[in-house]
Protein backbone atom coordinates (compact mmCIF):
# COMPACT_ATOMS: atom_id res chain seq x y z
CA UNK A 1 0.00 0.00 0.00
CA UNK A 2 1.32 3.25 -1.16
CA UNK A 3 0.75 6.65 0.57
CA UNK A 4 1.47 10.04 -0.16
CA UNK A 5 0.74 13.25 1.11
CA UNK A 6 -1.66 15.07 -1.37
CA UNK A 7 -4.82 13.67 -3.25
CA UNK A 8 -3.36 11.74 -5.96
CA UNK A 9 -4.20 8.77 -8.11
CA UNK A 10 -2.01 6.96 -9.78
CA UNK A 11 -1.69 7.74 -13.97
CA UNK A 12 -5.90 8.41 -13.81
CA UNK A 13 -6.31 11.90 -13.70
CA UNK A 14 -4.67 15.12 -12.38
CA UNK A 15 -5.54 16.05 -8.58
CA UNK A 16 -5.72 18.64 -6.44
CA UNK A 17 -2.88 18.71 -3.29
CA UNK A 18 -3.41 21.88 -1.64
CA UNK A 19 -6.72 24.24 -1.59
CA UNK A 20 -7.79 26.92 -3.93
CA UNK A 21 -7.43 29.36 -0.91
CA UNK A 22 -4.03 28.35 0.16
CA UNK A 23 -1.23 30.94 -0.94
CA UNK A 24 0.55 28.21 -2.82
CA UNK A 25 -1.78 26.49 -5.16
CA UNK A 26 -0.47 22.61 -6.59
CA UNK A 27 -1.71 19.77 -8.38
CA UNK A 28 -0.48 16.45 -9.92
CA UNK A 29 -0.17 14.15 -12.06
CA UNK A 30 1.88 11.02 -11.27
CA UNK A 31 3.03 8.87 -13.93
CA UNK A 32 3.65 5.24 -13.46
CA UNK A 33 6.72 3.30 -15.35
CA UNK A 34 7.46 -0.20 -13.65
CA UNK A 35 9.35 0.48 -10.76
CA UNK A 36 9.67 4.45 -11.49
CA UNK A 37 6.61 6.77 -10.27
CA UNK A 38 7.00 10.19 -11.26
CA UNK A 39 5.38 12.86 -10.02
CA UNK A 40 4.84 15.85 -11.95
CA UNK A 41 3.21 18.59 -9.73
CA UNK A 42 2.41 22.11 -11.10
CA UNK A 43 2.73 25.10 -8.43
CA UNK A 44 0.49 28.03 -8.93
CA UNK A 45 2.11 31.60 -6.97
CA UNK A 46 -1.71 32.92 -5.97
CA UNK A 47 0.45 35.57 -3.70
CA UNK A 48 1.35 39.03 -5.23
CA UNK A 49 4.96 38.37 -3.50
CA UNK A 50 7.69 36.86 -5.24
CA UNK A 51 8.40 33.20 -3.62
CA UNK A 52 12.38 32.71 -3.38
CA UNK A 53 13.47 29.29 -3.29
CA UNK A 54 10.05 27.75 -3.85
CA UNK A 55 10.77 23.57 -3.33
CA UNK A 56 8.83 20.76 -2.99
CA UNK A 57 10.05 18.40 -0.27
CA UNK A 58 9.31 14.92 0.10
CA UNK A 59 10.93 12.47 1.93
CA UNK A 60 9.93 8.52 2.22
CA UNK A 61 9.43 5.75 4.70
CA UNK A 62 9.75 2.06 3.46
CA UNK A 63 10.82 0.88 0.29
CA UNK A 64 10.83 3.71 -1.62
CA UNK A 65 13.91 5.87 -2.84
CA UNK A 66 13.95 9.55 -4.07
CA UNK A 67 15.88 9.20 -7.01
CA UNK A 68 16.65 13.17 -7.02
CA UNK A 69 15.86 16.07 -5.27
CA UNK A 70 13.37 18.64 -6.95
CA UNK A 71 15.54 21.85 -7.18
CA UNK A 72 14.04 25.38 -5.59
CA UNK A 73 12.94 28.27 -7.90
CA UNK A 74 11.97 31.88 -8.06
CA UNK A 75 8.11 32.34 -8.43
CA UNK A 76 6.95 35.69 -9.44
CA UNK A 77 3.91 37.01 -8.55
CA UNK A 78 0.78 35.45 -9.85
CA UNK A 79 3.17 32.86 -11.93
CA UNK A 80 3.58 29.26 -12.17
CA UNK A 81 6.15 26.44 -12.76
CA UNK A 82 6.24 22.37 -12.99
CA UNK A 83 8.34 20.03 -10.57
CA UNK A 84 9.09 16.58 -10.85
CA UNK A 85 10.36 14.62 -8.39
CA UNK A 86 11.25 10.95 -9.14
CA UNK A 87 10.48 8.12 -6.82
CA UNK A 88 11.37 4.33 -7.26
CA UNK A 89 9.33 1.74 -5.60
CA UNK A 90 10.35 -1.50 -4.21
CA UNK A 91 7.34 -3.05 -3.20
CA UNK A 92 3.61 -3.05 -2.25
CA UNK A 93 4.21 -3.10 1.41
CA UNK A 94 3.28 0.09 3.19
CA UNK A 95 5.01 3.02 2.24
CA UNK A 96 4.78 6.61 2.68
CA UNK A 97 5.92 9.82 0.77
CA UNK A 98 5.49 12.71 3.31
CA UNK A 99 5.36 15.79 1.42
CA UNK A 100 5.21 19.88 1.56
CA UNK A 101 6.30 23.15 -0.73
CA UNK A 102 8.22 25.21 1.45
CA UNK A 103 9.36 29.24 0.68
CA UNK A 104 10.78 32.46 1.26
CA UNK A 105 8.94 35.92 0.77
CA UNK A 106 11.14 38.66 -0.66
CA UNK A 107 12.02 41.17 1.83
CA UNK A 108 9.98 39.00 4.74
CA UNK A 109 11.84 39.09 7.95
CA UNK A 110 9.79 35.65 9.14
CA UNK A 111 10.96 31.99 8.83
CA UNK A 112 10.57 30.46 6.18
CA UNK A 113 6.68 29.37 4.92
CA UNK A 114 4.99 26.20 4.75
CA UNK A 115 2.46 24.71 2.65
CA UNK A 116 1.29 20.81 3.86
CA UNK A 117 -0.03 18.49 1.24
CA UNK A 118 -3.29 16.82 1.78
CA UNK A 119 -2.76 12.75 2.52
CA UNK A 120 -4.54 10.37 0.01
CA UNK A 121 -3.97 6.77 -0.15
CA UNK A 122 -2.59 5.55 -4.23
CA UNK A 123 -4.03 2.66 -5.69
CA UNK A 124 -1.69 0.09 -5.86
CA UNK A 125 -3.37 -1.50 -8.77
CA UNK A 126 -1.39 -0.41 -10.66
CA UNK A 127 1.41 -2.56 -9.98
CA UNK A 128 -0.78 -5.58 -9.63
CA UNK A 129 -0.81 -7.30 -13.40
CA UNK A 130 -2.42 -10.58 -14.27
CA UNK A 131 0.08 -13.84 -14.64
CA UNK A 132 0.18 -17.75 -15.55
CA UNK A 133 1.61 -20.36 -13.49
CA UNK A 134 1.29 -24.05 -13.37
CA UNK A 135 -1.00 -26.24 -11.50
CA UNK A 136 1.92 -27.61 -9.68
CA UNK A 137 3.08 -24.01 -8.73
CA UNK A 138 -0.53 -23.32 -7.82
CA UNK A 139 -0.77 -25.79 -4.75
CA UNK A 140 2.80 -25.13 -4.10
CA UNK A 141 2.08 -21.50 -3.24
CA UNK A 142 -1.43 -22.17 -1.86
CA UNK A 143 0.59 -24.40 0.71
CA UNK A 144 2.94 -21.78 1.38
CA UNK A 145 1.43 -18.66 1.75
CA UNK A 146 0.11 -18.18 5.64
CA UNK A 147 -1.98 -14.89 4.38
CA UNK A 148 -5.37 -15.98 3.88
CA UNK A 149 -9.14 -14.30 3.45
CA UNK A 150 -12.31 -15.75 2.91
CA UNK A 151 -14.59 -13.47 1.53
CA UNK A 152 -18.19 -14.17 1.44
CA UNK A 153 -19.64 -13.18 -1.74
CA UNK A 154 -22.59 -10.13 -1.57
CA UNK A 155 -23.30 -9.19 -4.78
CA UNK A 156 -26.32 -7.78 -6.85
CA UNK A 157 -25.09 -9.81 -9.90
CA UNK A 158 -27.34 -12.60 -11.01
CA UNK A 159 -25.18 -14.54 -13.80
CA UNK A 160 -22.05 -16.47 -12.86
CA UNK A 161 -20.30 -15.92 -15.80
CA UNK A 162 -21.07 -12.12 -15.90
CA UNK A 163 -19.85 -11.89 -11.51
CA UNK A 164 -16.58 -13.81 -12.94
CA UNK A 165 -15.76 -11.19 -15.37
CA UNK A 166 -16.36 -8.53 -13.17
CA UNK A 167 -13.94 -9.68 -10.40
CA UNK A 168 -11.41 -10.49 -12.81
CA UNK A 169 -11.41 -6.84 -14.14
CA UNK A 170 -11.37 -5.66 -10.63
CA UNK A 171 -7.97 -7.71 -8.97
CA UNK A 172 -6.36 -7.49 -11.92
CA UNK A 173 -6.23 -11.43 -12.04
CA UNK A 174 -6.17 -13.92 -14.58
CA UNK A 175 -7.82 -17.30 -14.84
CA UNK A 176 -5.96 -20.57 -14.28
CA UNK A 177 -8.88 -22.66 -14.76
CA UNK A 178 -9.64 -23.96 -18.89
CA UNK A 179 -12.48 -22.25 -19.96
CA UNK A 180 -14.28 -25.39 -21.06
CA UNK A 181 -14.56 -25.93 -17.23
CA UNK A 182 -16.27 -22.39 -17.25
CA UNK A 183 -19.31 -23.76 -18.79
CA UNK A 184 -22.79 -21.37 -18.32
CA UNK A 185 -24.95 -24.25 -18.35
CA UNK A 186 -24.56 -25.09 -14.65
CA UNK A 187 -25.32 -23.24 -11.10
CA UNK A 188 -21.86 -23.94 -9.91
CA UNK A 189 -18.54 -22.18 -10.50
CA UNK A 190 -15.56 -23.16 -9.66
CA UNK A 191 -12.12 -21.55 -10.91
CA UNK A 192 -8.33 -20.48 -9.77
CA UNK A 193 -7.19 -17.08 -10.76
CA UNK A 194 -3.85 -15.67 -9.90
CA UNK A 195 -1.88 -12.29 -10.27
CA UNK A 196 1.52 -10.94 -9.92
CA UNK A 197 3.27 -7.82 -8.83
CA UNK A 198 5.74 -6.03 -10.77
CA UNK A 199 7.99 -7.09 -8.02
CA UNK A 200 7.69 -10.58 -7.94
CA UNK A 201 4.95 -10.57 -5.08
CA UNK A 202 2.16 -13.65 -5.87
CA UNK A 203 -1.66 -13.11 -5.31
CA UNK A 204 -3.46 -16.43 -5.24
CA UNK A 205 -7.60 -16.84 -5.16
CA UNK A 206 -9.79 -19.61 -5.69
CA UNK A 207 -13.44 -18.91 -6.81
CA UNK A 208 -16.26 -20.85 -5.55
CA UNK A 209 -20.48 -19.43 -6.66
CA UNK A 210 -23.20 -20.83 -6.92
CA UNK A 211 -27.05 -19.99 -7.55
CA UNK A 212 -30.13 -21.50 -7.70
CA UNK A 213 -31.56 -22.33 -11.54
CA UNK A 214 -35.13 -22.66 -9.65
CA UNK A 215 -34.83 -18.79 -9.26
CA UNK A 216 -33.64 -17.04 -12.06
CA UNK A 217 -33.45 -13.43 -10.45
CA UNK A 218 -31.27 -14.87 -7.64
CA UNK A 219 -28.05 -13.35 -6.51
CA UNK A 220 -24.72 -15.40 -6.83
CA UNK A 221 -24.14 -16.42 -3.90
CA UNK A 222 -20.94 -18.51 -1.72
CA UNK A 223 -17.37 -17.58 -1.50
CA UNK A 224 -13.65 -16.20 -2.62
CA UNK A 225 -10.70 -17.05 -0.84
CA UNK A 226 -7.51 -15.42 -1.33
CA UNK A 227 -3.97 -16.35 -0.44
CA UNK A 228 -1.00 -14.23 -0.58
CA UNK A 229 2.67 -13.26 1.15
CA UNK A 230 1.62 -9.61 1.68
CA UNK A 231 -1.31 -8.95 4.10
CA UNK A 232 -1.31 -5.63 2.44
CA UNK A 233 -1.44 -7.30 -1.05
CA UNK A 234 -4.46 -9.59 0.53
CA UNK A 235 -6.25 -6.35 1.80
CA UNK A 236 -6.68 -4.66 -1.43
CA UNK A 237 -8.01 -7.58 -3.33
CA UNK A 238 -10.29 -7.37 -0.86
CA UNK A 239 -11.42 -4.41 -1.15
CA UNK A 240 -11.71 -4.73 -4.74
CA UNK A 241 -13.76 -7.45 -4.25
CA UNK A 242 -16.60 -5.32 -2.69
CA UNK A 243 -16.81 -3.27 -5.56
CA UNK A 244 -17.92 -5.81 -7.89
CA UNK A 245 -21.74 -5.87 -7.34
């Protein structure tokens, strides 16, 4: 799980960090390549001062490296600039990028003055991609791994088939299972699905739903249990489970 201080969502859309009121105003967009996340944050001078050595600190917990320190610069009144800072990630453990624009007034005999960035949580999704292993490999992890979830399905969905292709859109897992043993013409699904970080880190789940043929507008119904190393890894499956209704 990735956090970092300002409202930001990984390579979706570009975010506010600080309010419209706030002296300083800064958005983001954060671009996502393998292990490098980029941010690039436009800074907005809404002062009628001239900000000296205008700089956007950040500094990281866990596995996560600043690969270069954004340099300061001179804002003029009612002007703007972009700063990227570059950040490489290790893993999907919990990590945190703490971060702030800090700056001088011309002239001001105060310290200097601080801006905080609003905390957000990013999806970490995004380094979650689907992947193929063998059956053998399968139970060899499924032994292995001591995180475990059972999740009890509660959904709105009434086909099997159509709940299947929802939750594989939402974990960002593939199917193990062949998909002549996906057949629609039954009330029971079974299947193994399985997805792998970009750094290595497995994601295991095995599918069991049911409903009843005897009512057609039924809910699927039963369970999905998920195996992992990473609780963190295990939690956000999880949570992407509840979104597929």
């Amino acid at each position: 799980m990735l956090i970092i201080s300002g409202i930001i969502h990984l390579g979706k859309s570009v975010t506010q960090l600080t309010g419209f009121s706030d002296p300083v105003y800064a958005e983001a967009y954060v671009h996502v390549n393998q292990y490098d996340t980029v941010l690039d944050v436009l800074i907005v001078n809404q002062t009628s001062d001239t900000l000296q050595n205008c700089t956007l600190e950040i500094a990281t917990l866990g596995d996560l490296k600043l690969v270069e320190k954004p340099q300061p610069m001179v804002l003029p009144p009612n002007d703007f600039c972009n700063i990227k800072a570059n950040v490489k990630v290790a893993s999907t453990e919990n990590e945190i990028i703490f971060g702030k624009i800090v700056y001088d007034i011309t002239g001001a005999a105060s310290d200097r003055n601080v801006v905080v960035l609003n905390d957000n949580q990013i999806d970490i999704m995004d380094y979650i991609v689907p992947a193929s292993c063998t059956d053998i490999e399968f139970r060899r992890m499924w032994a292995e791994f001591e995180w475990e979830n059972k999740v009890t399905v509660n959904t709105t969905v009434v086909d099997l088939f159509d709940y299947f292709k929802h939750l594989l859109k939402w974990t960002n897992m593939k199917c193990l299972t062949p998909e002549k043993a996906l057949s629609r013409q039954c009330g029971f699904k079974a299947a193994n699905v399985y997805a792998k970080s970009i750094f290595g880190e497995d994601a295991l789940s095995n599918l069991c739903i049911e409903k009843s043929f005897n009512k057609p507008n039924a809910a699927v119904t039963r369970h999905v249990r998920i195996r992992a190393k990473s609780q963190v890894c295990i939690l956000k499956l999880i949570g992407n489970l509840f979104n597929v209704k």
